[in-house]
C-alpha atoms as a PDB file:
ATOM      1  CA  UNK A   1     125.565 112.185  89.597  1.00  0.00           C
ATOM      2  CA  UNK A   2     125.328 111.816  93.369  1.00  0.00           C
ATOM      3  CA  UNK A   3     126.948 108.647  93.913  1.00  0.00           C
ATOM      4  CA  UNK A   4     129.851 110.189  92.085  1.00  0.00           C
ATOM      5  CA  UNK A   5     130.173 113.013  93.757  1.00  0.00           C
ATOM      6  CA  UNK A   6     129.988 110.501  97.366  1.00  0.00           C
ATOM      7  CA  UNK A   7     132.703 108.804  95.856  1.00  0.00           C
ATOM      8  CA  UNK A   8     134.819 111.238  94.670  1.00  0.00           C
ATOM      9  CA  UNK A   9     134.446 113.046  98.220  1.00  0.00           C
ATOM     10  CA  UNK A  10     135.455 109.439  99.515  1.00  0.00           C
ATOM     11  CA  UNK A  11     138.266 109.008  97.495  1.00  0.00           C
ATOM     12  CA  UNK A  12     139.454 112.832  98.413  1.00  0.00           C
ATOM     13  CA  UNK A  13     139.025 112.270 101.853  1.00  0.00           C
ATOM     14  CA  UNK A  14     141.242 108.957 101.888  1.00  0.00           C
ATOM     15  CA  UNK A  15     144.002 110.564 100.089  1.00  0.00           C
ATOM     16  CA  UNK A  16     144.311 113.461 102.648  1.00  0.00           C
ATOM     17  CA  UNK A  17     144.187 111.108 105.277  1.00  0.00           C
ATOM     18  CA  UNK A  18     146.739 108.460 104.028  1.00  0.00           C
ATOM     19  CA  UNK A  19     145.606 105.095 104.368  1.00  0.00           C
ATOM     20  CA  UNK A  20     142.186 103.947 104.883  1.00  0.00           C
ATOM     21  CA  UNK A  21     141.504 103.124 108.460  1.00  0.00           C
ATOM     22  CA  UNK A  22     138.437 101.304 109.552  1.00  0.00           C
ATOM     23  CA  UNK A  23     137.234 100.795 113.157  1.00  0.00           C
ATOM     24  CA  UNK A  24     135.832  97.864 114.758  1.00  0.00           C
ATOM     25  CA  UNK A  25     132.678  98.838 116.326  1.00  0.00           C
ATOM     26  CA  UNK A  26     131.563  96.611 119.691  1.00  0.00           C
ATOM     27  CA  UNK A  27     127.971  96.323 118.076  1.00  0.00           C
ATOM     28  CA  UNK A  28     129.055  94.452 114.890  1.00  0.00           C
ATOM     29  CA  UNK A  29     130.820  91.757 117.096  1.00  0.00           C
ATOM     30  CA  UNK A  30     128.108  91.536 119.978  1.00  0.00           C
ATOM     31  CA  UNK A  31     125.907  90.640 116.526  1.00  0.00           C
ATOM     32  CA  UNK A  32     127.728  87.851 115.038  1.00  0.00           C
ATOM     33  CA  UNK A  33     128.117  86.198 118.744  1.00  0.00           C
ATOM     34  CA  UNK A  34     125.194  83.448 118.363  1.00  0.00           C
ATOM     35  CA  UNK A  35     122.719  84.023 121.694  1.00  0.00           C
ATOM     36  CA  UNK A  36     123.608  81.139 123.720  1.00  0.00           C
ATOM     37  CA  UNK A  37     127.185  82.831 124.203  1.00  0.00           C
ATOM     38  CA  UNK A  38     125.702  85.382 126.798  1.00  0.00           C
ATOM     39  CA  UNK A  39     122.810  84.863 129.669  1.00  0.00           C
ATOM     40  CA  UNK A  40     119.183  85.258 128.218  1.00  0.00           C
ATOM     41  CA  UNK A  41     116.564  87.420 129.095  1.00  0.00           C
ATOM     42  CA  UNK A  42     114.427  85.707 132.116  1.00  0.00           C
ATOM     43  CA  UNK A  43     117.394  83.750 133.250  1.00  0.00           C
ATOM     44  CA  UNK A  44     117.565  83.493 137.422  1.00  0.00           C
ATOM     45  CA  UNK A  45     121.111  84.372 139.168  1.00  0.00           C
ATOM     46  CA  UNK A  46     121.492  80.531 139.548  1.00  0.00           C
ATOM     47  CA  UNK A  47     121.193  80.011 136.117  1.00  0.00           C
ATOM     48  CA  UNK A  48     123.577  82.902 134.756  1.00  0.00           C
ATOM     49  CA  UNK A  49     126.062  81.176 137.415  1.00  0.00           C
ATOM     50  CA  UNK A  50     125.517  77.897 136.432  1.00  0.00           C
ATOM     51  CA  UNK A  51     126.084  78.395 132.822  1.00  0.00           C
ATOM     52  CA  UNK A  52     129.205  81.624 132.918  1.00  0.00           C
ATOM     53  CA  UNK A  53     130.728  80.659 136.118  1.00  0.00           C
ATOM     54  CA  UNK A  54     130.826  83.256 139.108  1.00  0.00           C
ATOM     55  CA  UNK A  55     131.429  86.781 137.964  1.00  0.00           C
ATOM     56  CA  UNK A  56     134.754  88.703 138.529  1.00  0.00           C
ATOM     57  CA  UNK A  57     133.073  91.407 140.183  1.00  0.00           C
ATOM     58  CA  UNK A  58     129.232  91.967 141.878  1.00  0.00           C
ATOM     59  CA  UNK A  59     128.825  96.065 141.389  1.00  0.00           C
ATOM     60  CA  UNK A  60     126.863  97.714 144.585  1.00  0.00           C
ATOM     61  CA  UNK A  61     123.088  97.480 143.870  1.00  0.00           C
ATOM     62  CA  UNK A  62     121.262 100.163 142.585  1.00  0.00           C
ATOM     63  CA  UNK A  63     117.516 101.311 143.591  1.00  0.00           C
ATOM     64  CA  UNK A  64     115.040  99.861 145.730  1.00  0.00           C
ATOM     65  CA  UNK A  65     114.784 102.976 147.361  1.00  0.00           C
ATOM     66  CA  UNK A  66     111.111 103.041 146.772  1.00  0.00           C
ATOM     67  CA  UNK A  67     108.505 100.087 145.705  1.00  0.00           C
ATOM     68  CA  UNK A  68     108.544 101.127 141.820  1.00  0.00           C
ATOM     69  CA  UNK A  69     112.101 101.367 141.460  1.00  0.00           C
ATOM     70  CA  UNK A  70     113.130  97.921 142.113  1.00  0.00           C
ATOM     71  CA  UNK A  71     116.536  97.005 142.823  1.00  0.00           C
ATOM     72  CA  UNK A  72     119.584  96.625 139.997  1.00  0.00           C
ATOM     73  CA  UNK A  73     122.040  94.091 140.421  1.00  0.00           C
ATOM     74  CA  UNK A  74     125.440  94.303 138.137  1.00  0.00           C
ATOM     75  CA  UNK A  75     127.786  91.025 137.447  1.00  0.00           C
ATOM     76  CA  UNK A  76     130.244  91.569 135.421  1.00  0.00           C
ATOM     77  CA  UNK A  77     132.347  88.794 133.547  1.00  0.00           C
ATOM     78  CA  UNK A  78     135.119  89.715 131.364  1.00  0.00           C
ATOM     79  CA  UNK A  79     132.890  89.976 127.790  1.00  0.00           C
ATOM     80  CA  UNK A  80     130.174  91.530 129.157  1.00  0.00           C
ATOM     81  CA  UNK A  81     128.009  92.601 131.991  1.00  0.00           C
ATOM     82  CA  UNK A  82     124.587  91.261 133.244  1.00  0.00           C
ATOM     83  CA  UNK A  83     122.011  93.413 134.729  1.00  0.00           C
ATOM     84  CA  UNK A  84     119.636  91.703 137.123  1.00  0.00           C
ATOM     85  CA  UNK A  85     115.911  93.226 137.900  1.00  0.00           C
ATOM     86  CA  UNK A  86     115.781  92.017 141.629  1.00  0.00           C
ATOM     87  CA  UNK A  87     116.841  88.222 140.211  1.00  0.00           C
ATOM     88  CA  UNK A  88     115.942  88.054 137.269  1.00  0.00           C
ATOM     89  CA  UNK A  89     118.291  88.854 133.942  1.00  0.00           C
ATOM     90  CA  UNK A  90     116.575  92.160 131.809  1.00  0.00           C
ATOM     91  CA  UNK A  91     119.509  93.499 129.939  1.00  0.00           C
ATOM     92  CA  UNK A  92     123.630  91.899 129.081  1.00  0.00           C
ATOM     93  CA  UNK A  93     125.564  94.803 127.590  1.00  0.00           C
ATOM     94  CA  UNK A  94     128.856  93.939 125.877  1.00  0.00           C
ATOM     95  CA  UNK A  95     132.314  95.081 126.685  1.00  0.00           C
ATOM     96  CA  UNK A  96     134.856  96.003 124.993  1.00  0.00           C
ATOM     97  CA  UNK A  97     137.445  93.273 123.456  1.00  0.00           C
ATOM     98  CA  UNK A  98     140.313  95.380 122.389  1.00  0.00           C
ATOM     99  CA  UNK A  99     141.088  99.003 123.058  1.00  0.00           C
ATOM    100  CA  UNK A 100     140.685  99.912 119.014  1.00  0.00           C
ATOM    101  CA  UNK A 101     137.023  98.591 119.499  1.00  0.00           C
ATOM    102  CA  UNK A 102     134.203 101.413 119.855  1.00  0.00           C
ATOM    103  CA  UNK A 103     131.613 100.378 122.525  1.00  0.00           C
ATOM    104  CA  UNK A 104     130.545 101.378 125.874  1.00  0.00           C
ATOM    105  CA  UNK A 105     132.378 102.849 128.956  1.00  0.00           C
ATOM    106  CA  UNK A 106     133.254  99.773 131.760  1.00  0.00           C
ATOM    107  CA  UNK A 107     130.872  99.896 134.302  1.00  0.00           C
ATOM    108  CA  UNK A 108     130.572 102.428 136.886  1.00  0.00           C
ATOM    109  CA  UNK A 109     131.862 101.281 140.106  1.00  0.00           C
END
């Protein structure tokens, strides 16, 4: 009885709407991309420029103002952006392909 009533509200909604309109979210492509597309986890600086090339832009660094907040480096190529703890690679976040695409902000500068 449920599942009817999800798809009749479904159904409902897509007639008041028009056409059915699906977005392409940023995480569902960043999944399918197989690993050795963006720099892993560990990598050095040398590496991540060895392998992608020098980045388009090196962001101001971040932290360091005090021993336990160590400084945050930001490269950023045009798929995605690589976050470096002192030299060392700890995050690559994604960026957005095409404008229709839901994902993160760009960078802050």
């Amino acid at each position: 009885m449920m599942r009817l009533l999800i798809v009749a509200t479904a159904l409902a909604l897509t007639a008041v709407t028009g056409t059915a309109h699906a977005d392409t979210l940023l995480i569902d492509r960043a999944n399918n991309k197989p690993a050795s597309v963006i720099p892993a986890r560990g990598q050095s600086m040398d590496q991540v420029r060895a392998s992608f090339g020098e980045p388009t832009a090196r962001l101001e660094p971040r932290g360091g103002q005090k021993r336990q907040w160590p400084t945050i480096n930001r490269w950023t190529y045009p798929q995605f952006v690589v976050y470096f703890e002192k030299s060392r690679v700890i995050d690559v976040v994604a960026t957005q392909a095409r404008p229709e695409e839901i994902g993160p902000k760009p960078p802050v500068l």
